[in-house]
PDB file of N, CA and C in Angstrom:
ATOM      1  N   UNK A   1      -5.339  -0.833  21.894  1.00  0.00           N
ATOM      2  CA  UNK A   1      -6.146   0.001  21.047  1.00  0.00           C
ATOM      3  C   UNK A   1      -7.544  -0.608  20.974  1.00  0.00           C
ATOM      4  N   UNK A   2      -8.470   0.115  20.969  1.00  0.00           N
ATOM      5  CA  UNK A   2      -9.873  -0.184  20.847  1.00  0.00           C
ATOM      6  C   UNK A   2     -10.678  -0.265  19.505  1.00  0.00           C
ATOM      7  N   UNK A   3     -10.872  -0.749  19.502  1.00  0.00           N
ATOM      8  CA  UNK A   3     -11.524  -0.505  17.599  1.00  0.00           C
ATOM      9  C   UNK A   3     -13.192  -1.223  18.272  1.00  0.00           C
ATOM     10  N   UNK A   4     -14.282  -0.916  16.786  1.00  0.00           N
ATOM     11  CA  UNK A   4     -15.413  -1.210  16.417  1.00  0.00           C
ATOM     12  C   UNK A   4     -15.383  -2.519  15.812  1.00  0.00           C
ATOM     13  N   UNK A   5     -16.466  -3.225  15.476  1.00  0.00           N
ATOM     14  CA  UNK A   5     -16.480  -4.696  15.069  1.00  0.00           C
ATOM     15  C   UNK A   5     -16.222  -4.722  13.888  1.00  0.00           C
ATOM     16  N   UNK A   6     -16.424  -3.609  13.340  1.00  0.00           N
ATOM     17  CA  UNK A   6     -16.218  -3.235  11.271  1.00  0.00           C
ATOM     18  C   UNK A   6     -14.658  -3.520  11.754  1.00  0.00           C
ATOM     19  N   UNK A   7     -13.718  -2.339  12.253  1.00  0.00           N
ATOM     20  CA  UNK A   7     -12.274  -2.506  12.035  1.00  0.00           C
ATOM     21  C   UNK A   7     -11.406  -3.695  12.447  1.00  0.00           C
ATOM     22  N   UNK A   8     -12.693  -4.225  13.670  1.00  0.00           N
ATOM     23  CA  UNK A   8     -11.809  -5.497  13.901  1.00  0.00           C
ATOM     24  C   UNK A   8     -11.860  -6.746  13.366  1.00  0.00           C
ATOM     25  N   UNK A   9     -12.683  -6.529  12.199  1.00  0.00           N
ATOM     26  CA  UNK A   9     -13.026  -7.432  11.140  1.00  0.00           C
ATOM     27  C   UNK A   9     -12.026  -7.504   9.584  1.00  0.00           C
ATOM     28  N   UNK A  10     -11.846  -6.268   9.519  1.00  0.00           N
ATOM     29  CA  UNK A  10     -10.961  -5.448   8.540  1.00  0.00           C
ATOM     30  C   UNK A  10      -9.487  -5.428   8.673  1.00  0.00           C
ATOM     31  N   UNK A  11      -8.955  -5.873   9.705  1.00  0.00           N
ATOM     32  CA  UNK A  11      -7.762  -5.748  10.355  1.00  0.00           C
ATOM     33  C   UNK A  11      -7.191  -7.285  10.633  1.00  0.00           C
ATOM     34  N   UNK A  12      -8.268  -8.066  10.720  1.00  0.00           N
ATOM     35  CA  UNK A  12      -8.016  -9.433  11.513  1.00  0.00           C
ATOM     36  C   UNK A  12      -8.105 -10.562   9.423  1.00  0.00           C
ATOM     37  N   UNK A  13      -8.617  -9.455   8.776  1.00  0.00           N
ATOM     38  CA  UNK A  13      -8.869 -10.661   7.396  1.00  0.00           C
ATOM     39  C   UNK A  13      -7.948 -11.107   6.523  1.00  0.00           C
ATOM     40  N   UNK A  14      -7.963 -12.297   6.000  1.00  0.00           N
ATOM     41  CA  UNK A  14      -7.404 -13.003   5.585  1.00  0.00           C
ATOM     42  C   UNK A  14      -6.561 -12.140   4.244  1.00  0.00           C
ATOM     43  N   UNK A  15      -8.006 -11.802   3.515  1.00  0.00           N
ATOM     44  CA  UNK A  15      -7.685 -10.340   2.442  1.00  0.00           C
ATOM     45  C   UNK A  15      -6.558  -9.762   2.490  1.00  0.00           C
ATOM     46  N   UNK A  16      -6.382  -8.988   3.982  1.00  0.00           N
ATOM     47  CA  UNK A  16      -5.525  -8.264   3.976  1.00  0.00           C
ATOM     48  C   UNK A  16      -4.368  -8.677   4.077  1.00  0.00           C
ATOM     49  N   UNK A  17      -4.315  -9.595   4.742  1.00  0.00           N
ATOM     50  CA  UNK A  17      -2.621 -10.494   4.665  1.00  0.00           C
ATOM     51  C   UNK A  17      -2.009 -10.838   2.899  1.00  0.00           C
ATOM     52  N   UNK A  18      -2.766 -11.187   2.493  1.00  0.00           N
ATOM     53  CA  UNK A  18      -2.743 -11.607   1.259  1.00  0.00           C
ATOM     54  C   UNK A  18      -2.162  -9.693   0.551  1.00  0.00           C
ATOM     55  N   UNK A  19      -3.253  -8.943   0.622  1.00  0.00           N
ATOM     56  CA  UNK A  19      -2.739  -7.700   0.068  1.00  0.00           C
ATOM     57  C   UNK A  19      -1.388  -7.090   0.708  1.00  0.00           C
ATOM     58  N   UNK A  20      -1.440  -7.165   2.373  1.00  0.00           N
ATOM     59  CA  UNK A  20       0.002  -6.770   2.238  1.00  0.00           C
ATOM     60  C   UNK A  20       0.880  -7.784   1.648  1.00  0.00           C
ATOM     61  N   UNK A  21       1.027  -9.179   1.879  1.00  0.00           N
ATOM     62  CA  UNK A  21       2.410  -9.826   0.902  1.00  0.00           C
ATOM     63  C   UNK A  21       2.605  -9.627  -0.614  1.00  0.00           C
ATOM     64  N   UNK A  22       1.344  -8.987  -0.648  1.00  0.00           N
ATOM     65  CA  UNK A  22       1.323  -9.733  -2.645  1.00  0.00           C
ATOM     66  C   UNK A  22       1.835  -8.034  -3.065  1.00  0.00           C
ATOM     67  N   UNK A  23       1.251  -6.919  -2.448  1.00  0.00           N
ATOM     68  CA  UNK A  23       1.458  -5.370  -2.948  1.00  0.00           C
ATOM     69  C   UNK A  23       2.564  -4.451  -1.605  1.00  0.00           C
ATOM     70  N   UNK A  24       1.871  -4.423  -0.469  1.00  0.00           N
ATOM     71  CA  UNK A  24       2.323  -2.961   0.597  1.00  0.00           C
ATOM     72  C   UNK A  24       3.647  -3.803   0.804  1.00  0.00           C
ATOM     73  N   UNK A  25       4.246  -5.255   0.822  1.00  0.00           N
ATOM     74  CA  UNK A  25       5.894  -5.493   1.238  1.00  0.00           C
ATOM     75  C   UNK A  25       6.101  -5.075   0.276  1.00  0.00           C
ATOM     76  N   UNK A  26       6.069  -4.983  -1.434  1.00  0.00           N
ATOM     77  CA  UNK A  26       7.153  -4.826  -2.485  1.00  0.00           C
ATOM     78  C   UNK A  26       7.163  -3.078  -2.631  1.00  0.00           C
ATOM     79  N   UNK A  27       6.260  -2.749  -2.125  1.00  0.00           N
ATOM     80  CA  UNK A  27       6.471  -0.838  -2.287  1.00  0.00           C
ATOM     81  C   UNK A  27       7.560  -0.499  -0.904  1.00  0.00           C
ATOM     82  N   UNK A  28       7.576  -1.323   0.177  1.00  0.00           N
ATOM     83  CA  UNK A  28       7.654  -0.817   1.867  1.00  0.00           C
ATOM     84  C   UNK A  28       9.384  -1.432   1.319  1.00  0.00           C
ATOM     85  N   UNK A  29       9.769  -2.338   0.363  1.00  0.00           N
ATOM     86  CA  UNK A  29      11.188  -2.937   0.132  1.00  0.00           C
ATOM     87  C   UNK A  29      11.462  -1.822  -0.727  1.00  0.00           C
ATOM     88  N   UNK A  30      10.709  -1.724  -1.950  1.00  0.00           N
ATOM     89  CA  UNK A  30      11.473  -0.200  -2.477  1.00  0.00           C
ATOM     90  C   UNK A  30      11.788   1.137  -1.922  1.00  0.00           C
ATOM     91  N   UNK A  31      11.100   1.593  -1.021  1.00  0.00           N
ATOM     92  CA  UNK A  31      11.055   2.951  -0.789  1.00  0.00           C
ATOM     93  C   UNK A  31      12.162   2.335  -0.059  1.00  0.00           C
ATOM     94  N   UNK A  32      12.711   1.682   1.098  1.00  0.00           N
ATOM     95  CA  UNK A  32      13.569   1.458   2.033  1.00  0.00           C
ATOM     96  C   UNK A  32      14.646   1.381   1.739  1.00  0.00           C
ATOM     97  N   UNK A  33      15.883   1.610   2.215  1.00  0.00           N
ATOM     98  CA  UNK A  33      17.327   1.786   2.026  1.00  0.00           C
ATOM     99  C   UNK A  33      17.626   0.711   2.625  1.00  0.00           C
ATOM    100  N   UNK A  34      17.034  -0.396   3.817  1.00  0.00           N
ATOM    101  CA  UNK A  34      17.760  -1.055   4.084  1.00  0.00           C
ATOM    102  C   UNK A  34      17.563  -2.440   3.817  1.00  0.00           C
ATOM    103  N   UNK A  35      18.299  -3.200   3.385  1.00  0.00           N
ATOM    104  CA  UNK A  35      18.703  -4.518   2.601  1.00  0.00           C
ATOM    105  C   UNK A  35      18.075  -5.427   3.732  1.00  0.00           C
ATOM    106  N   UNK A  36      19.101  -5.992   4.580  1.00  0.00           N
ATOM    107  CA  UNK A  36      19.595  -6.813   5.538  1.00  0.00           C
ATOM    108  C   UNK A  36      19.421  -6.185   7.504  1.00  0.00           C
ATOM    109  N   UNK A  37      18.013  -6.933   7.681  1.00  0.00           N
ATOM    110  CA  UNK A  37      18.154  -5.904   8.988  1.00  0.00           C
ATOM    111  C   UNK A  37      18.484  -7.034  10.290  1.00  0.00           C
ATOM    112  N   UNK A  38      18.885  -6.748  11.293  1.00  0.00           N
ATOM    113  CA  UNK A  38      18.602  -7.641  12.579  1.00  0.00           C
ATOM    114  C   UNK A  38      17.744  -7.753  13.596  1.00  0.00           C
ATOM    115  N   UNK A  39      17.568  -5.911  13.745  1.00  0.00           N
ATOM    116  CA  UNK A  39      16.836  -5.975  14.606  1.00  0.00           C
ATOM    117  C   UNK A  39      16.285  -4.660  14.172  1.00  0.00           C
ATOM    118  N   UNK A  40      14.212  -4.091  14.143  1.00  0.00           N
ATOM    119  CA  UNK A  40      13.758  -3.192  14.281  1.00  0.00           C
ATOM    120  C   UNK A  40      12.893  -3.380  14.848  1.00  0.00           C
ATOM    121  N   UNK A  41      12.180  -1.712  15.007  1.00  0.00           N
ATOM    122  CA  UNK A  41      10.924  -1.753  15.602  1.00  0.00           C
ATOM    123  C   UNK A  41       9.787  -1.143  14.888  1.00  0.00           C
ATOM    124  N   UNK A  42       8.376  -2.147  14.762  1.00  0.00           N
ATOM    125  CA  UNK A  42       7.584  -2.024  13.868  1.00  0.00           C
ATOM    126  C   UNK A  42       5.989  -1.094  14.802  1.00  0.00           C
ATOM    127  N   UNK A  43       5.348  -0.080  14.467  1.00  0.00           N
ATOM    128  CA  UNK A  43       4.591   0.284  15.971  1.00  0.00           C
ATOM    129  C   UNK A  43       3.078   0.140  15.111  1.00  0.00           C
ATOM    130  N   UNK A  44       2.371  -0.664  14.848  1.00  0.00           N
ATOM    131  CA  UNK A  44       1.194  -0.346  14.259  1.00  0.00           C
ATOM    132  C   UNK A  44       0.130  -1.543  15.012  1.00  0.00           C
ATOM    133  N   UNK A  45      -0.818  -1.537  14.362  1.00  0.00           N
ATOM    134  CA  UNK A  45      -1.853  -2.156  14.924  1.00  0.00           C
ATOM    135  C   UNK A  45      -2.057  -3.856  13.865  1.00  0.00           C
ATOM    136  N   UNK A  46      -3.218  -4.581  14.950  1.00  0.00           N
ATOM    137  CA  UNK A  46      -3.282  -5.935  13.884  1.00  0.00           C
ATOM    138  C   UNK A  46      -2.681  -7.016  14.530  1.00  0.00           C
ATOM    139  N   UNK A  47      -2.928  -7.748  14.019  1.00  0.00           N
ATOM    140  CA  UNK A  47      -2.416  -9.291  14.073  1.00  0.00           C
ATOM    141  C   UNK A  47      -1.165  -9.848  14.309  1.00  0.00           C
ATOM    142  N   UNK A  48      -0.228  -8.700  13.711  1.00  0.00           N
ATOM    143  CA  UNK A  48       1.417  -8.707  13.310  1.00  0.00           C
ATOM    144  C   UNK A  48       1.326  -9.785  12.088  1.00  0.00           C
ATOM    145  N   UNK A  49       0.744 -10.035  11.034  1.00  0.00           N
ATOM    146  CA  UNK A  49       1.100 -10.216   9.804  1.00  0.00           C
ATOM    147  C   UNK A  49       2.248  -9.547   8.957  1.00  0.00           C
ATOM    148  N   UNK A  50       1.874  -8.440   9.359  1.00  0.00           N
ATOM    149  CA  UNK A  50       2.688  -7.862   8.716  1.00  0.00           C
ATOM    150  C   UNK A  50       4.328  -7.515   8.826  1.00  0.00           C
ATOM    151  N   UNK A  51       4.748  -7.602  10.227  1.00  0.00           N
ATOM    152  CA  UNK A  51       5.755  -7.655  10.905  1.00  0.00           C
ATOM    153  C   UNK A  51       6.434  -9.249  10.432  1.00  0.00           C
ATOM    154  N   UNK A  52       5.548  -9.636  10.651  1.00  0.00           N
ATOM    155  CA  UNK A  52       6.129 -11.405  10.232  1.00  0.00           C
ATOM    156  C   UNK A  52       6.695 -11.400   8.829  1.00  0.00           C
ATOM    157  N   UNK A  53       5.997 -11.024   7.572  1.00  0.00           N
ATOM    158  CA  UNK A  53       6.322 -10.760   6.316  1.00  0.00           C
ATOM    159  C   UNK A  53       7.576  -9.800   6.345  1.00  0.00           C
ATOM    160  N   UNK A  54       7.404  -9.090   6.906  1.00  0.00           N
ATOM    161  CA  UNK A  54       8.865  -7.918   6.927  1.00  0.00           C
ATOM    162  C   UNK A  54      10.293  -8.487   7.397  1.00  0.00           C
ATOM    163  N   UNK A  55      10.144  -9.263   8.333  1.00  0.00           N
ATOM    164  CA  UNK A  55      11.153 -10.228   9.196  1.00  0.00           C
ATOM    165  C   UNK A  55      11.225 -11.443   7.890  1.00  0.00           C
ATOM    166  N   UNK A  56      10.779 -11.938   7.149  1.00  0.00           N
ATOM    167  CA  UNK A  56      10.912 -12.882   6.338  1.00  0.00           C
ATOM    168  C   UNK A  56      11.846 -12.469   5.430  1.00  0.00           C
ATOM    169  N   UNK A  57      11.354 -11.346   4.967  1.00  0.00           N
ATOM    170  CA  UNK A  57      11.971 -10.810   3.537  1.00  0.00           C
ATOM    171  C   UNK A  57      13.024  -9.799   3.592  1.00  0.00           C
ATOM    172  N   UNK A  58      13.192  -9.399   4.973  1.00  0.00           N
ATOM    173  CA  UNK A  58      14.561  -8.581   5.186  1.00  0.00           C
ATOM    174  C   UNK A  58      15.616  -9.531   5.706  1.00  0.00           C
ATOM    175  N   UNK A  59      15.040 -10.729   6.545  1.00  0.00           N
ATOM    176  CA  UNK A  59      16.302 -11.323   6.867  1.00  0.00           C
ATOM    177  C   UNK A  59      16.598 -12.533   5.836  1.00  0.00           C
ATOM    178  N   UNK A  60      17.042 -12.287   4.398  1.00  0.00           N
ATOM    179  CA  UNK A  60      17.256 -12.929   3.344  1.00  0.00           C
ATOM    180  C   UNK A  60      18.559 -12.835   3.275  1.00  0.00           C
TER     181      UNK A  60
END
């Protein structure tokens, strides 16, 4: 994916790691039905912060 220097600034920040662990995992664990996962597939853009946090807190 191609992005501009704004999004690849916005995407790559520290900020945002911090906002998804601290807010978007505890809404993305409620809405979800599933507890305990092994294996999924995550399709978005970024760093994979966020994938990493998801793999932390589902495989509990």
């Amino acid at each position: 994916m191609k992005v501009n220097r704004a999004e690849f600034i916005l995407v790559n920040n520290p900020l945002r790691g911090l906002i998804q662990e601290e807010y978007e995992l505890n809404i993305l664990c409620k809405m979800s039905s599933l507890k305990d996962i092994e294996i999924a597939l995550e399709i978005g853009c970024g760093n994979g912060n966020g994938t990493k946090l998801r793999l932390t807190l589902m495989r509990k």
